[in-house]
Protein backbone atom coordinates (compact mmCIF):
# COMPACT_ATOMS: atom_id res chain seq x y z
CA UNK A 1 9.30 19.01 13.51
CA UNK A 2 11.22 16.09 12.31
CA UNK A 3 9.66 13.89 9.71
CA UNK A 4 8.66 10.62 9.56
CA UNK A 5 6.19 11.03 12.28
CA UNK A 6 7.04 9.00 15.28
CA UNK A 7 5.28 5.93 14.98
CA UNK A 8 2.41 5.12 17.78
CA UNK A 9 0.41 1.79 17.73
CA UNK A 10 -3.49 2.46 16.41
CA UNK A 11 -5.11 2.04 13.60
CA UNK A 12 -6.05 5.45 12.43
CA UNK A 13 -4.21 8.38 12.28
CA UNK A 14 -2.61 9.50 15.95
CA UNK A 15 -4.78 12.13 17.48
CA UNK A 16 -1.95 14.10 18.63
CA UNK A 17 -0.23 14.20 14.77
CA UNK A 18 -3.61 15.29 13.12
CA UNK A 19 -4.14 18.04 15.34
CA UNK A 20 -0.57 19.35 14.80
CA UNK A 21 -1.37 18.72 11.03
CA UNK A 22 -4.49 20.52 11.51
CA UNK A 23 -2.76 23.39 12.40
CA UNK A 24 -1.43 24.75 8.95
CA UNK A 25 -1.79 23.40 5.55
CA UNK A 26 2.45 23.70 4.80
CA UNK A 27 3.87 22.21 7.63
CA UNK A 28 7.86 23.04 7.87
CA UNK A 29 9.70 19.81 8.55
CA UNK A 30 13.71 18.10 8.80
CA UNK A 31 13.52 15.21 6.61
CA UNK A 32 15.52 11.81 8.15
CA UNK A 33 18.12 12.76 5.35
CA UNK A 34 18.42 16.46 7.04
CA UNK A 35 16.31 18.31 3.81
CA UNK A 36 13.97 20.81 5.11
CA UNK A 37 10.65 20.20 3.65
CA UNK A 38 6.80 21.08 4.34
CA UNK A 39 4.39 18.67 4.61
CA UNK A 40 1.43 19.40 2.69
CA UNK A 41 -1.87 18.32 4.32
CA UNK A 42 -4.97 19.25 2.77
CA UNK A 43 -7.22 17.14 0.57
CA UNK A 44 -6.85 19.89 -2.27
CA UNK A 45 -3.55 20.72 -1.52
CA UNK A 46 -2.47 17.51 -2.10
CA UNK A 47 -4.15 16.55 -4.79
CA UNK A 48 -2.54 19.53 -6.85
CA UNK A 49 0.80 18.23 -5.67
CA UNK A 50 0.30 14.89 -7.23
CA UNK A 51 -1.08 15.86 -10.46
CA UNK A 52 0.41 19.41 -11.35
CA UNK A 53 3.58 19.07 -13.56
CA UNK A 54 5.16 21.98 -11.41
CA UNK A 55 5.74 19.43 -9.02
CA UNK A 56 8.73 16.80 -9.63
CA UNK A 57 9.27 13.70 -8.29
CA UNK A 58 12.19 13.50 -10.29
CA UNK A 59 14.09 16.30 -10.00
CA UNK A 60 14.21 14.84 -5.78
CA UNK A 61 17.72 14.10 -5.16
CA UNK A 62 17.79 13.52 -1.74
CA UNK A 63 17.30 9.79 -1.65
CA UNK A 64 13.82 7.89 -0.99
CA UNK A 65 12.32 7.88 2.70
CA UNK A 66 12.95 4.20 2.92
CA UNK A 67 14.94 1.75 1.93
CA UNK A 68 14.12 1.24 -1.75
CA UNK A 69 16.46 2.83 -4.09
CA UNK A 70 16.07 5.05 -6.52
CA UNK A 71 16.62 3.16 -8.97
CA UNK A 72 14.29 0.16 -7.71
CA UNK A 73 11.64 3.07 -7.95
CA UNK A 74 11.49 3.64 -11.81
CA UNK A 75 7.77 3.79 -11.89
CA UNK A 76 6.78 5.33 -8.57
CA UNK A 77 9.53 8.07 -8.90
CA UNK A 78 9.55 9.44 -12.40
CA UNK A 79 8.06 12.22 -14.38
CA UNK A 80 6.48 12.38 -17.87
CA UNK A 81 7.13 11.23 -20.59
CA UNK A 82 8.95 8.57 -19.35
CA UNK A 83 7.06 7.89 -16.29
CA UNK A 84 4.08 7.67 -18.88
CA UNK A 85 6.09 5.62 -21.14
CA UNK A 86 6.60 3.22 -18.74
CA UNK A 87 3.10 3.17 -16.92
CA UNK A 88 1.41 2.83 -20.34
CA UNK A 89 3.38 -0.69 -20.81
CA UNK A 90 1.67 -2.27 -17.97
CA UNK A 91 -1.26 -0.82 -17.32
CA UNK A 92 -3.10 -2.38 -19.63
CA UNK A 93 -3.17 -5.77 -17.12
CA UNK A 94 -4.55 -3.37 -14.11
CA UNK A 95 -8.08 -2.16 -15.43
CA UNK A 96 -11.08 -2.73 -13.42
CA UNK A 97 -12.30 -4.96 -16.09
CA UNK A 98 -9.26 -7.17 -15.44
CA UNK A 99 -10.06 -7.00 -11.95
CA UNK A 100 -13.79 -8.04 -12.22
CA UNK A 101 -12.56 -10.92 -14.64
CA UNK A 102 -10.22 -11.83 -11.69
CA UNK A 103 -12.25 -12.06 -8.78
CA UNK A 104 -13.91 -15.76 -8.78
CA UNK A 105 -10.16 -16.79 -8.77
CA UNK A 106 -9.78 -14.41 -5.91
CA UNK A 107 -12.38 -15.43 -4.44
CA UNK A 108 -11.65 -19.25 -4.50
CA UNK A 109 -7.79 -18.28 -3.41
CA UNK A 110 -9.53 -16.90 -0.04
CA UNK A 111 -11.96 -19.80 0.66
CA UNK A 112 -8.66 -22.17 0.23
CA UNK A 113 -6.99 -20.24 2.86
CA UNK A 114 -9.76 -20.00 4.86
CA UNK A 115 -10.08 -24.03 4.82
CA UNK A 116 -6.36 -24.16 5.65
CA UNK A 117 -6.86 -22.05 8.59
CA UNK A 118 -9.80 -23.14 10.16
CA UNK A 119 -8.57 -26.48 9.60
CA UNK A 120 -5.38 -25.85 11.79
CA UNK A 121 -7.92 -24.20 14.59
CA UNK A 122 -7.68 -21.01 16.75
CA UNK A 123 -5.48 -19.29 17.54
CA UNK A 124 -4.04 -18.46 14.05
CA UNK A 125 -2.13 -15.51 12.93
CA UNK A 126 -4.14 -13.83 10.47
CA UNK A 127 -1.16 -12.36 8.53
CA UNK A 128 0.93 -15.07 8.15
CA UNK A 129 -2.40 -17.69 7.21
CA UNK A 130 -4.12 -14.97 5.26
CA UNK A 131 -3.34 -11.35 4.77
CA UNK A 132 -0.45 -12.11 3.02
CA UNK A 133 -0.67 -15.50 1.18
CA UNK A 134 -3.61 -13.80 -0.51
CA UNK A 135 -2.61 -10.92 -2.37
CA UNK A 136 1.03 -12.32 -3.27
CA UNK A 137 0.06 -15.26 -4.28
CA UNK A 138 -2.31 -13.12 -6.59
CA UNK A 139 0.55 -10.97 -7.90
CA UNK A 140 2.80 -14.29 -8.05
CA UNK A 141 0.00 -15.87 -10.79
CA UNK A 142 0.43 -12.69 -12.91
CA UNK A 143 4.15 -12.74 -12.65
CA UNK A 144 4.37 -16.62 -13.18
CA UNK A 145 6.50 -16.37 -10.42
CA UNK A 146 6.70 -20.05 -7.87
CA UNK A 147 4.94 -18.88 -4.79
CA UNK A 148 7.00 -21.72 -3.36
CA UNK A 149 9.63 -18.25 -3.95
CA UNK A 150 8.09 -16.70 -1.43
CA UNK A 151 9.62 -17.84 1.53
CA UNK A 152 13.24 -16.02 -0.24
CA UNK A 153 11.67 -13.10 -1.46
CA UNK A 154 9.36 -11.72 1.55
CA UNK A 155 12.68 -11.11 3.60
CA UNK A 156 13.73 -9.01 0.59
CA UNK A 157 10.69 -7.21 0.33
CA UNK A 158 10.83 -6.36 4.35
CA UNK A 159 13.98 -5.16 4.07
CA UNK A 160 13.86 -2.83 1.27
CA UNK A 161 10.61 -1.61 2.10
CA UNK A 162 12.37 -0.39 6.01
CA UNK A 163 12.72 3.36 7.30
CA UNK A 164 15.68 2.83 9.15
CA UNK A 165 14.94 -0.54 10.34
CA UNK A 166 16.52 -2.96 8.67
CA UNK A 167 20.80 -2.08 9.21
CA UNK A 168 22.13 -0.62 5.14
CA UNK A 169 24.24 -4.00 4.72
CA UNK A 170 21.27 -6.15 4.86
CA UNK A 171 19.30 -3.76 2.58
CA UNK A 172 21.81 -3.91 -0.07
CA UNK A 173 21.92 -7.54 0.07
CA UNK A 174 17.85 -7.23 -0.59
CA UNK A 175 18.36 -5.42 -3.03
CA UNK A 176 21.13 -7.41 -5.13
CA UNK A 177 19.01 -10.78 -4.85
CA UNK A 178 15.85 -9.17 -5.48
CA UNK A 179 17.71 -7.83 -8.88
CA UNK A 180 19.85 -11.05 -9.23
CA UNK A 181 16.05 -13.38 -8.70
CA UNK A 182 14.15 -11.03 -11.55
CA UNK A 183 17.00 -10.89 -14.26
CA UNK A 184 17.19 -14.75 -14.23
CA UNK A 185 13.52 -14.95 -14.69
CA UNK A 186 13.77 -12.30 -17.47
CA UNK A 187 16.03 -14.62 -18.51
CA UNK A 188 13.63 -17.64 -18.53
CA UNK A 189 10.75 -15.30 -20.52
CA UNK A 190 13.34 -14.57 -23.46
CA UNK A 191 13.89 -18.80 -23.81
CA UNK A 192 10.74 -19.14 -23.35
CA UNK A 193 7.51 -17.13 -23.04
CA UNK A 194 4.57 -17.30 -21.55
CA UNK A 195 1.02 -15.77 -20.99
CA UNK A 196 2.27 -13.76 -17.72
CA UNK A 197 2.83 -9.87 -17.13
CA UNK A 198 6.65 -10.86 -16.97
CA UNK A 199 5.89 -12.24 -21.18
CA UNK A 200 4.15 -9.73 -22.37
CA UNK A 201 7.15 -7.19 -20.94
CA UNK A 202 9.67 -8.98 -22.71
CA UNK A 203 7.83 -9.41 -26.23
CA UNK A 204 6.16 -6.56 -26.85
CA UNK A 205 6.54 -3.74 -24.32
CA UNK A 206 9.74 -1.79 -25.45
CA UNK A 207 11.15 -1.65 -22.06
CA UNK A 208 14.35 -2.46 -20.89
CA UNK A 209 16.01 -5.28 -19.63
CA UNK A 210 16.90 -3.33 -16.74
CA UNK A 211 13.17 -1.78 -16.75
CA UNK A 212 11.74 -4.78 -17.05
CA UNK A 213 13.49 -6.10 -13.89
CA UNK A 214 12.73 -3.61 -11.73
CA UNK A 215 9.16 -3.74 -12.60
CA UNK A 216 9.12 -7.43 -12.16
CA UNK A 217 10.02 -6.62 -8.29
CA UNK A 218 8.64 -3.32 -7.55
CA UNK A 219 5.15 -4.81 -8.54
CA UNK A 220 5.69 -8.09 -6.59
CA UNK A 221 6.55 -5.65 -3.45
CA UNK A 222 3.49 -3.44 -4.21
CA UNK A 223 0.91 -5.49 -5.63
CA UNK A 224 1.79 -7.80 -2.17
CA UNK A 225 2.95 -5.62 1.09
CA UNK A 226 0.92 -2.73 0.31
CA UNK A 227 -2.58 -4.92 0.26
CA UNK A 228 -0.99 -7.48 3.19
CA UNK A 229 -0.36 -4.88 5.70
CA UNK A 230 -3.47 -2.90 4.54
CA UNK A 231 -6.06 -5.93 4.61
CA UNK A 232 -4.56 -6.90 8.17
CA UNK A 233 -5.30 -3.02 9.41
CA UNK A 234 -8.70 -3.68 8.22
CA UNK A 235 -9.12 -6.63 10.41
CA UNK A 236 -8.00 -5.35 13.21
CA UNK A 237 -10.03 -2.07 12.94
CA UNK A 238 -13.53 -4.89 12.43
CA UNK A 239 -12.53 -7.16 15.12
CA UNK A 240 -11.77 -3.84 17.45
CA UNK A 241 -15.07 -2.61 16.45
CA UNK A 242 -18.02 -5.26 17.17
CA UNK A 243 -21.17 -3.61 15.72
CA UNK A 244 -19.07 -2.86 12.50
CA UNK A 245 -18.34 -6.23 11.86
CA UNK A 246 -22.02 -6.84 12.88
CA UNK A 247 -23.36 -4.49 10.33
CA UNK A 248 -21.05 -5.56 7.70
CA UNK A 249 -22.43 -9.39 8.28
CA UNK A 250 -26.13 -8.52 8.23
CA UNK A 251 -25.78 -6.75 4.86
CA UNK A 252 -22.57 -7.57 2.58
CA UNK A 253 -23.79 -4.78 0.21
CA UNK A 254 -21.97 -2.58 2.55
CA UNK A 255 -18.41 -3.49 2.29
CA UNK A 256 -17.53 -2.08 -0.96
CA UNK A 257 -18.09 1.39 0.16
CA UNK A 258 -16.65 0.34 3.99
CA UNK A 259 -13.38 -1.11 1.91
CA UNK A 260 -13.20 2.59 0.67
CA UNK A 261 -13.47 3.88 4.54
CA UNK A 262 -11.21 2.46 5.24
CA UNK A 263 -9.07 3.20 2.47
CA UNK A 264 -9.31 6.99 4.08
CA UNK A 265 -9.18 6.03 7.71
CA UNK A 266 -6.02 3.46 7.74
CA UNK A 267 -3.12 5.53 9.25
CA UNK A 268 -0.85 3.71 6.15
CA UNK A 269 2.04 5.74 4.85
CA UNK A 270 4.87 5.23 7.12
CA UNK A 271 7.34 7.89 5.66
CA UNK A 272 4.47 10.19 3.50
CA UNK A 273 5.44 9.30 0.37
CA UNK A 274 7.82 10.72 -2.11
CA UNK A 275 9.09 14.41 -1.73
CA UNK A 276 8.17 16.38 -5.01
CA UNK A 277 9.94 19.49 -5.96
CA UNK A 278 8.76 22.64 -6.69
CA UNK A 279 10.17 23.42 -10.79
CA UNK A 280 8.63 26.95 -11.03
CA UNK A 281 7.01 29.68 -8.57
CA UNK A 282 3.61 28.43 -7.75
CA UNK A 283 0.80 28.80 -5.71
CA UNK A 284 0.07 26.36 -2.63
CA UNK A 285 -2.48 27.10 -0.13
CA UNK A 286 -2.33 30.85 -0.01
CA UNK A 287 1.84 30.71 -0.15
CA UNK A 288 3.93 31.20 -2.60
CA UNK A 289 6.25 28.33 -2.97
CA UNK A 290 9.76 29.54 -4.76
CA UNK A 291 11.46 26.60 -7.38
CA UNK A 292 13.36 24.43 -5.78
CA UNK A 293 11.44 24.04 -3.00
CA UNK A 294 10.45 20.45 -1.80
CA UNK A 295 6.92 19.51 -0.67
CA UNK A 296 5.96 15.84 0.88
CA UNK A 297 2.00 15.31 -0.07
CA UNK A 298 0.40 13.73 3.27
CA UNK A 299 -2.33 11.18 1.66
CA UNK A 300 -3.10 10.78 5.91
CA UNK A 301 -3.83 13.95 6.59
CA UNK A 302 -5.85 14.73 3.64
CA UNK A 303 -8.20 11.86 4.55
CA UNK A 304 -9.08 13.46 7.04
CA UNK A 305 -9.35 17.02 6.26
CA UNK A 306 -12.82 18.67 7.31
CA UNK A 307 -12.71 20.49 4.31
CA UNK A 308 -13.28 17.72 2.60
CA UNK A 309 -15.05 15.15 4.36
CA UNK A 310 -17.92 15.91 7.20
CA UNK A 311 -17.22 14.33 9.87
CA UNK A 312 -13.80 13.56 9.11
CA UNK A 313 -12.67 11.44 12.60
CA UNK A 314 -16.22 9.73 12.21
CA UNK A 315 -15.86 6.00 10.65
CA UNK A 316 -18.34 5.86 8.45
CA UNK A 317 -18.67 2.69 6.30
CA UNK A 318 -21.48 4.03 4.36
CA UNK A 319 -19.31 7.24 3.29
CA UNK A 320 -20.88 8.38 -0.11
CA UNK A 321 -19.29 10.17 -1.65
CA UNK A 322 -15.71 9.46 -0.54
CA UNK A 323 -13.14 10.88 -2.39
CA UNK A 324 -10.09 9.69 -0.47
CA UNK A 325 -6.30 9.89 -1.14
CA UNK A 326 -5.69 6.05 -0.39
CA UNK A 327 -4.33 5.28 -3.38
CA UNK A 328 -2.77 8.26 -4.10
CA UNK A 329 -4.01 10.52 -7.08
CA UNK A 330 -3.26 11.64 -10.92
CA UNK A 331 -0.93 10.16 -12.79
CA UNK A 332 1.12 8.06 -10.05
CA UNK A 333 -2.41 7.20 -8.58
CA UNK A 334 -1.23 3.33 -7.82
CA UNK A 335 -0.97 1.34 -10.67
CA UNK A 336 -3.29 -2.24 -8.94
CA UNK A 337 -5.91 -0.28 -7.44
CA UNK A 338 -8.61 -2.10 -8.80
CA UNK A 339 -6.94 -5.15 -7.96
CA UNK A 340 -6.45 -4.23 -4.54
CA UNK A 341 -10.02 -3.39 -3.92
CA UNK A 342 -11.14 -6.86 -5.27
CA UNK A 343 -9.09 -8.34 -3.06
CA UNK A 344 -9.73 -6.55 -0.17
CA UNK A 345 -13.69 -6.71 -0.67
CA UNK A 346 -13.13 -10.70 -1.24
CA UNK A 347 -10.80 -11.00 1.65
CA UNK A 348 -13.52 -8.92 4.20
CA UNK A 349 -16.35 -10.66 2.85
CA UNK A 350 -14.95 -14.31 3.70
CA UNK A 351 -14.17 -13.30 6.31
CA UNK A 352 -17.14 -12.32 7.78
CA UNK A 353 -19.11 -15.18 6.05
CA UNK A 354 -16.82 -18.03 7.45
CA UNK A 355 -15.87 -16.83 11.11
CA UNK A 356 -18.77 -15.33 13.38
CA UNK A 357 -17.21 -14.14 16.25
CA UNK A 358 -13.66 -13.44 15.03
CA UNK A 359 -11.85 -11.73 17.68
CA UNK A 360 -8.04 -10.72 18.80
CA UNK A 361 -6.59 -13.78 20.50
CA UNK A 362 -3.80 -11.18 22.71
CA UNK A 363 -4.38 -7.91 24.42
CA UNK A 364 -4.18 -5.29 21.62
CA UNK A 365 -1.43 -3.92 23.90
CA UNK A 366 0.77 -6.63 22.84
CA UNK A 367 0.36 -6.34 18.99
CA UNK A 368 3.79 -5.47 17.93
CA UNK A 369 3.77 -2.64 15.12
CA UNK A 370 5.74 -2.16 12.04
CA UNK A 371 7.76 1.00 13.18
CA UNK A 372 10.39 2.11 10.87
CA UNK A 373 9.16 0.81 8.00
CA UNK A 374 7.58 2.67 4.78
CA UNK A 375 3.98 -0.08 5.42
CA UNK A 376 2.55 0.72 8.67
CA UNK A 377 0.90 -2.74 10.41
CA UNK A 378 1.80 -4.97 12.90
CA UNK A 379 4.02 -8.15 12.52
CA UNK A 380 1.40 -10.40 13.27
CA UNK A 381 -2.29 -10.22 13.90
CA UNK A 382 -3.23 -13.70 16.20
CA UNK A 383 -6.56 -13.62 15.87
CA UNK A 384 -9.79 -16.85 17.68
CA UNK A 385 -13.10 -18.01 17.02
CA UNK A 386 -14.53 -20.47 18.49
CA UNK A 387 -14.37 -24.19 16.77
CA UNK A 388 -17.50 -25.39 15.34
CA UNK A 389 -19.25 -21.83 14.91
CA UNK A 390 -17.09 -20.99 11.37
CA UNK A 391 -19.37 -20.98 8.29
């Protein structure tokens, strides 16, 4: 079986992949670089992947399963110690208690939007006047980076974050301005600092220049894409499912734990992640994996493993407890989690509270989805309510 999956529109996991998936828990697989592999796809199974030191993601030479390099990668694709040299210089700024402290701000980012939108009238594409604005212009404030930017650096973003569909000229290009934009506001930091993430790299962290830099992009492409694409899945999964968006409206108490449903049922992962290779004989679901060979841990699939959640192809928004793979796990669990959920919870609340019968302004048919790319989504969510009846 060749790996990535083939992409198919929908927002959960294709029926016909999971019950392939279902079939084993070490799936053999041909990698798009030609690197056999096995996809691992249970919930425990995966979980030891990503936080067992006998798997690498270093020690994978075979190049990334999208466009980002590896050396744009420097957090998401190292090992200890200096993956937890690095992490431990930023994460201080991504606690929950940061989060929490951020959320009124949040909160009045979305309302603004909101205003903008409604203002402008139906129909009005949800990603372009929403999903997106939102959480960059969140990760932009702890950058100190213009969002006025924004309209040069999304293109960048897009491209690097492709699986094959962006052509490797235009990557490279992404690449060399999204280096060439974050050295000159290193730059700008070292004349003069400021109270933003970008600062407190620069004066006190110990990283890099070079470090530095890529940080300064890789978190503007993950603290924005990831939560973009993610929050528009989200609406399109509440808009295709009346009484959920019902429920959700008749008792906001609800949406934390449906945010983390649908953290597990979001078909996200484009490409599966980064490969991991095996450093020393171990043990992986009743096999004995020899060094050297290279594992892909399926977040997807373990979502929706039976073994670990009852009723796994059941949408459940009051899931308890719900120990999903969303945001990966151990050490490489991702770094804005907290953040993300804040904004997602603030983003589905407003929603809900401002626009009471929010609905898909094309056939879903028509929806066209991000194939080839490492974010699953779709380009552009157009989305109508009828005037007068927001709130």
């Amino acid at each position: 079986m060749d790996f990535p999956l083939p992409g198919r529109p929908g927002v959960p996991l294709d029926e016909g992949h999971l019950r392939r998936l279902r079939e084993r828990p070490l799936v053999p697989v041909v990698l798009a670089s030609g690197h056999h592999a096995l996809l691992v796809t249970r919930h425990a199974d995966v979980r030891t992947v990503l936080s067992d030191d006998r798997f690498s993601r270093e020690a994978w030479a075979g190049g990334t399963l999208f466009a980002r390099t590896p050396a744009s990668l420097a957090l998401a694709a190292g090992d200890p110690p200096t993956h937890t040299r690095r992490r431990r210089a930023v994460q201080a700024r991504f606690t929950a208690r940061r989060a929490e402290a951020d959320r009124p701000r949040v909160e009045a980012l979305a309302e603004r939007l909101l205003d903008e939108m409604e203002a402008c009238g139906p129909p009005a594409d949800l990603i372009a006047r929403f999903a997106t604005p939102l959480p960059y212009a969140v990760i932009c404030d702890m950058l100190a980076v213009p969002t006025r930017d924004l309209g040069l650096l999304l293109p960048w973003v897009s491209a690097m974050m492709s699986a094959g569909r962006f052509p490797a000229g235009e990557v490279e290009a992404a690449h060399e301005g999204m280096h060439g934009y974050f050295a000159d506001r290193l730059a700008e930091r070292r004349a003069k600092p400021g109270t933003d993430l970008l600062s407190a790299l620069v004066t006190s962290s110990g990283l890099s220049d070079e470090e530095i830099v890529v940080f300064g992009y890789g978190l503007l492409a993950a603290g924005g894409e990831t939560t973009s694409n993610f929050l528009a899945a989200c609406v399109l999964e509440l808009v295709s499912r009346p009484g959920l968006a019902a429920r959700l409206r008749a008792d906001p108490s609800l949406i934390p734990a449906a945010v983390e449903e649908f953290l597990r049922w979001v078909w996200f992962a484009g490409t599966g992640g980064r490969p991991h290779v095996v450093l020393a004989d171990v043990e992986l679901a009743g096999t004995t994996l020899p060094r050297g060979e290279v594992v892909v841990p399926l977040t997807d699939a373990a979502n929706r493993d039976p073994a670990a959640f009852p009723d796994p192809d059941e949408f459940d928004p009051g899931r308890a407890p719900n120990p999903h793979a969303g945001f990966g796990h151990g050490r490489h669990m991702c770094l804005g989690a907290a953040h993300a959920r804040v904004e997602l919870q603030v983003a589905i609340a407003a929603l809900l509270r401002r626009f009471g019968d929010l609905s898909l302004a094309v056939d879903p048919g028509r929806l066209e989805w991000r194939d080839r790319m490492f974010v699953r989504g779709v380009w552009e969510l157009p989305v109508t309510w009828s005037p007068g009846t927001a709130r």
